[in-house]
Protein backbone atom coordinates (compact mmCIF):
# COMPACT_ATOMS: atom_id res chain seq x y z
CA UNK A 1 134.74 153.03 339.85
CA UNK A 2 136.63 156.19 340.33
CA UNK A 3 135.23 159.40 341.43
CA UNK A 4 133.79 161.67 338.28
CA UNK A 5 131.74 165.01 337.70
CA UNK A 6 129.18 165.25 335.56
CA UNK A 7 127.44 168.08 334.72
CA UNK A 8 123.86 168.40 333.35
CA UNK A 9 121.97 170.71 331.44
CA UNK A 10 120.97 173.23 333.93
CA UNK A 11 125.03 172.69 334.73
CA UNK A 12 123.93 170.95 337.89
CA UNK A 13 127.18 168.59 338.71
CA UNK A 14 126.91 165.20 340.06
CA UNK A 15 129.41 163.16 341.50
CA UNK A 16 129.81 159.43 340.52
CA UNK A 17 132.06 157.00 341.54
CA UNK A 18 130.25 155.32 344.36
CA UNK A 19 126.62 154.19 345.48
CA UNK A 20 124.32 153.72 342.00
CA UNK A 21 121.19 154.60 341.54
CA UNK A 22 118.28 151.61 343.08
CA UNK A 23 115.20 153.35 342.09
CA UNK A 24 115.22 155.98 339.12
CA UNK A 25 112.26 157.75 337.92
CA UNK A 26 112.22 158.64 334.49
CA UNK A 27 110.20 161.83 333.04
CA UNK A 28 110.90 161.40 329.44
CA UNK A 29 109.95 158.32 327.14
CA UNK A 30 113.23 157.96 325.43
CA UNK A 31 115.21 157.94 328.30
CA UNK A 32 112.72 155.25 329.93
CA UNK A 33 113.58 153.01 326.73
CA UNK A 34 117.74 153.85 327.32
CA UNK A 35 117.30 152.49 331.13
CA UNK A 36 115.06 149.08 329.77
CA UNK A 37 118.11 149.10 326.84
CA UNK A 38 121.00 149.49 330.09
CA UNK A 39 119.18 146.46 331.64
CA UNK A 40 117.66 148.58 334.14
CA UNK A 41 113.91 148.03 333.95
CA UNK A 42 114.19 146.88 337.76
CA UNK A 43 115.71 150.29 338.98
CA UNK A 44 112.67 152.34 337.08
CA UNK A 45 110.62 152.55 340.26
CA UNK A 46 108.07 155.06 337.81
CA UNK A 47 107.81 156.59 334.41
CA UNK A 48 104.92 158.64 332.85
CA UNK A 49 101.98 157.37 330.91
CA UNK A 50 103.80 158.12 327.89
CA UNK A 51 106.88 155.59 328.30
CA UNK A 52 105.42 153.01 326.32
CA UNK A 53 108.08 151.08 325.03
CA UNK A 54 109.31 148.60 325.71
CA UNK A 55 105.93 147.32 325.81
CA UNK A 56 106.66 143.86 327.04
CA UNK A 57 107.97 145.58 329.95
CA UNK A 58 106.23 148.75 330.66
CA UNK A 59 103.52 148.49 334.14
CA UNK A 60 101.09 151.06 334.37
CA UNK A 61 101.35 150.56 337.93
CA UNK A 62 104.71 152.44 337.72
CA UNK A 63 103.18 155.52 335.67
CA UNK A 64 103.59 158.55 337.34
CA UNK A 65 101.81 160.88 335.61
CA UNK A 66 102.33 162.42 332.05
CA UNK A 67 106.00 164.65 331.10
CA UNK A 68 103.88 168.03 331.58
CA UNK A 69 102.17 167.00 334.92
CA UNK A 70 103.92 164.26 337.02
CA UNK A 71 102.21 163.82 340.12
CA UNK A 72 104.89 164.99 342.34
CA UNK A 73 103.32 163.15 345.29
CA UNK A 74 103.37 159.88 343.97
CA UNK A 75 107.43 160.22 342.52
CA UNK A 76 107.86 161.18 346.12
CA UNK A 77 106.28 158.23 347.85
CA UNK A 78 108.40 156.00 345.29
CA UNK A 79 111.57 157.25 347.00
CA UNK A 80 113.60 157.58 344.09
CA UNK A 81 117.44 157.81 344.40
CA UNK A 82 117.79 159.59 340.98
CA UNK A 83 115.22 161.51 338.48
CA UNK A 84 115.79 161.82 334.91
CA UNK A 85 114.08 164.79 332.95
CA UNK A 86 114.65 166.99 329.72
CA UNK A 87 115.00 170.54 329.98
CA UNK A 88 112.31 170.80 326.82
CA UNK A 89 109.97 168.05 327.96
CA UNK A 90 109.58 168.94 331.21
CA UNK A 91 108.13 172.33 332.97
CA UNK A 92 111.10 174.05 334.95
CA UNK A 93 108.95 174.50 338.07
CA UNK A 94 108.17 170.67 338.25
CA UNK A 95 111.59 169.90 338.16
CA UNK A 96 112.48 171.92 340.70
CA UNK A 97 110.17 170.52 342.87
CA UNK A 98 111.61 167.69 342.32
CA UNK A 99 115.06 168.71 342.95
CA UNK A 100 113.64 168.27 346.37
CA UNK A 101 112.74 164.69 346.61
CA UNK A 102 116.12 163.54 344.67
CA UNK A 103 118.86 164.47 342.38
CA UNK A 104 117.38 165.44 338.82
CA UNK A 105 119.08 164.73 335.76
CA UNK A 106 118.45 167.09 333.15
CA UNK A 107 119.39 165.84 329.87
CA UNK A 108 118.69 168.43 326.75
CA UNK A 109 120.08 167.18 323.60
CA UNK A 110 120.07 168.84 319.81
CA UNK A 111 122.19 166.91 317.79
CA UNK A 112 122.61 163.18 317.11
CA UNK A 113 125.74 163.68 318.44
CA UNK A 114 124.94 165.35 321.98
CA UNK A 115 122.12 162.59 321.93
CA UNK A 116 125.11 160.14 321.92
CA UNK A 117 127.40 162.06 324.25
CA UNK A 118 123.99 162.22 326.82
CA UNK A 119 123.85 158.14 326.57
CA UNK A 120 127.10 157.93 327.90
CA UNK A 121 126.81 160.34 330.69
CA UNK A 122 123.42 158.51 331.68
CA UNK A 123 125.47 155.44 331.44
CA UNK A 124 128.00 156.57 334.00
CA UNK A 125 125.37 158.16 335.90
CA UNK A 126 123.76 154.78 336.92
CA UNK A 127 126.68 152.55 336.88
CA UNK A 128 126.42 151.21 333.37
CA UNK A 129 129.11 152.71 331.45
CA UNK A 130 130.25 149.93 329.67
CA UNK A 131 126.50 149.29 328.31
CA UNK A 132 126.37 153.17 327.39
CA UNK A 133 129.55 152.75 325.42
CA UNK A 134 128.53 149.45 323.41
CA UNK A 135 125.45 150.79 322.31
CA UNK A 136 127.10 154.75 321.69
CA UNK A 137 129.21 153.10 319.15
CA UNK A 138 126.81 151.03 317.81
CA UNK A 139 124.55 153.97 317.27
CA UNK A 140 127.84 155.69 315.84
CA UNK A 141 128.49 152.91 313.55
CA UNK A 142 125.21 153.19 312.14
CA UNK A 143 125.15 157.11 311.58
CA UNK A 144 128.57 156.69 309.79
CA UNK A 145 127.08 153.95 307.96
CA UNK A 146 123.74 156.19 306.73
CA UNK A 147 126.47 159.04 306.00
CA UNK A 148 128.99 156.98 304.06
């Protein structure tokens, strides 16, 4: 994989192109459902008490609080490679705390399509671009579909 910025909502950039992401934690429900959807339920080292879905596959041994008050102690001791967060979800002075136990990935999308355009750049962020871009388009087909 070649070498690639991308740049998050706070405008944080983040290089890809070489080691992936081994143990994400996930602040926000819908992104927790992307990572099971990426085929990366065994990289979610922790998720809050609100990622319920997929329910066949969600451990409440892996919460990690809720998306207002993650217990930033117990993210830490998961040694994660990679946090994901939303810039609405989740309070700005958790996240920075965060910031320094791992890389956060703030994701903060208003449209259907910036919801898309986030899926692929959380795709390429843990090494599952091609995933991302089968189920963008699928998601694109659909919309297209509802609008025709």
């Amino acid at each position: 994989m070649d070498a690639m910025i991308l740049v998050d909502a706070r405008g944080r950039h983040f290089e890809i192109g070489g080691q992936v992401p081994r143990r994400i934690v996930s602040l926000v429900p819908s992104t927790t459902e992307t990572l099971f959807a990426l085929g990366l339920g065994d990289a979610l080292a922790g998720y809050t008490r609100f990622c319920v879905h997929p329910a066949d596959k969600i451990s409440p041994e892996r919460w990690i609080g809720g998306t207002k008050n993650p217990k930033i102690e117990r993210i830490a001791a998961l040694r994660p490679d990679l946090i994901v967060a939303n810039l609405e979800e989740n309070r700005a002075e958790d996240v920075a705390a965060l910031d320094m136990i791992a890389p956060v990935w703030v994701a903060y999308p208003r449209t259907v399509v910036e919801a898309i355009a986030d899926l692929r750049a959380l795709g390429r962020l843990v090494g599952r671009a091609v995933q991302a871009e089968v189920f963008a388009a699928t998601i694109e087909r659909e919309v297209a579909r509802t609008r025709a």
